[in-house]
Protein backbone atom coordinates (compact mmCIF):
# COMPACT_ATOMS: atom_id res chain seq x y z
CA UNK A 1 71.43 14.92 -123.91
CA UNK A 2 74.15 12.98 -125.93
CA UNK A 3 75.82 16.18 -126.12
CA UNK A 4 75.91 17.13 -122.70
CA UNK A 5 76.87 13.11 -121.24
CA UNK A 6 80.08 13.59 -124.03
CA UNK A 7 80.96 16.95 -122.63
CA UNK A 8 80.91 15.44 -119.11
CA UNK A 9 83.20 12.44 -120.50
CA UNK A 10 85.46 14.98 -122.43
CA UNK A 11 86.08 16.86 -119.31
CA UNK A 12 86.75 14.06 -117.23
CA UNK A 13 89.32 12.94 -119.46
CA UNK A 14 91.24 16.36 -119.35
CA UNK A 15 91.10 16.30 -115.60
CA UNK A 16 92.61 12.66 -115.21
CA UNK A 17 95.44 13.35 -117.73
CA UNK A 18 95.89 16.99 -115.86
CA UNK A 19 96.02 14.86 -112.49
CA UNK A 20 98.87 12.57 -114.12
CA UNK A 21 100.95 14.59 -116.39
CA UNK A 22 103.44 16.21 -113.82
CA UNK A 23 103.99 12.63 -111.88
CA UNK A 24 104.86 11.47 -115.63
CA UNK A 25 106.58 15.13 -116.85
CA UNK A 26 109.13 14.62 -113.52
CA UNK A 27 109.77 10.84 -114.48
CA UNK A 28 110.79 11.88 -117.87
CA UNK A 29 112.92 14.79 -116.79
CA UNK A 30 114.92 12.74 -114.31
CA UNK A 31 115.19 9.82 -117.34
CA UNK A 32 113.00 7.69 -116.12
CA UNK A 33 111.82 6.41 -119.19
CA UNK A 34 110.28 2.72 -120.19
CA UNK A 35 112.93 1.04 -122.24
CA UNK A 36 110.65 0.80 -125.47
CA UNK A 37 111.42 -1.30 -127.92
CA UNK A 38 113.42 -1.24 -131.33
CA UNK A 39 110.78 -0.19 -134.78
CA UNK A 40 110.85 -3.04 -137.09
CA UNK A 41 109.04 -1.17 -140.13
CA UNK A 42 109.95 1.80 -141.91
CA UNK A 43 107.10 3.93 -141.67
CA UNK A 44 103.68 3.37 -141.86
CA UNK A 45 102.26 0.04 -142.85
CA UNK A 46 99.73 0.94 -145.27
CA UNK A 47 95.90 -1.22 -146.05
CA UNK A 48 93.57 -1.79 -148.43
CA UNK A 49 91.18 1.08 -147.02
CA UNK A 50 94.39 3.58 -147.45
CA UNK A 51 94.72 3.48 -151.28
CA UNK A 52 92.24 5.59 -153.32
CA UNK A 53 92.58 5.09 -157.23
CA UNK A 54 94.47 8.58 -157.11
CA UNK A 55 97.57 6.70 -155.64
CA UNK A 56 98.74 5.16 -158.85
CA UNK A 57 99.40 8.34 -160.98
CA UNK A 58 101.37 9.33 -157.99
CA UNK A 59 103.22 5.62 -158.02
CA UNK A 60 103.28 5.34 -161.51
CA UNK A 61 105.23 8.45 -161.89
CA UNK A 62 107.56 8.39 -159.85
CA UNK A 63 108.56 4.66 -160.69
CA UNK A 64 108.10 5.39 -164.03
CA UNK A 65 106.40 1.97 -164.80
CA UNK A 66 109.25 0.02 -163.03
CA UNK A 67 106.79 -1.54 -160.90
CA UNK A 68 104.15 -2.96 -163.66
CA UNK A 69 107.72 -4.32 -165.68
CA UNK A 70 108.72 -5.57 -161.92
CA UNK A 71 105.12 -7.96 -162.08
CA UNK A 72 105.27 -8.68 -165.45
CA UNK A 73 108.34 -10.45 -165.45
CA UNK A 74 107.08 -12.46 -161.92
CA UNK A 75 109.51 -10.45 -159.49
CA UNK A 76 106.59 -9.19 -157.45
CA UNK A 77 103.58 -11.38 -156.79
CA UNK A 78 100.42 -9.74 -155.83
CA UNK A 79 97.03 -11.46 -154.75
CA UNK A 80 94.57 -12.75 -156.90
CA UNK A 81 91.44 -10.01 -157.32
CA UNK A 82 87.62 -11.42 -155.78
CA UNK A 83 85.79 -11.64 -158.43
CA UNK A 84 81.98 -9.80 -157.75
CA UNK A 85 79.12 -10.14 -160.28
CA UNK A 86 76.95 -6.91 -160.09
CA UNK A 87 74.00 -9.01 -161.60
CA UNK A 88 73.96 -11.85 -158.64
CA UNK A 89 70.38 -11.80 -156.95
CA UNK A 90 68.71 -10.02 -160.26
């Protein structure tokens, strides 16, 4: 059943963006194109979910330890760890 009501829903989808991708093609080829708007980052802005203990050979290496030296002498401030206590509720 759930298979069959997201197969319906996938299909639909297709069909709408078929329906609107030559209006929106023939807007782009005669340059009419929204003005967007200028990137203020340099790439992608990375989150706590993202990094995987694997990262910091990766970082380490190729900063060769620049970065710990960097916090060490207070030129990069990080936030202060949550401590958890495995044994709470025991």
């Amino acid at each position: 059943m759930l298979r069959t009501v997201c197969t319906i829903l996938a299909a639909r989808t297709v069909k709408a963006y078929a329906d609107e991708i030559s209006a929106l093609l023939g807007k782009a080829l005669q340059g009419d194109l929204p003005a967007g708007q200028p990137q203020k980052t340099s790439g992608k802005i990375w989150i706590g979910s993202d990094w995987r203990p694997e990262h910091l050979r990766l970082i380490y290496d190729t900063y060769e330890d620049r970065i710990s030296a960097a916090a060490l002498r207070g030129e990069i401030e990080g936030r202060v760890p949550t401590c958890v206590s495995l044994l709470k509720g025991c």
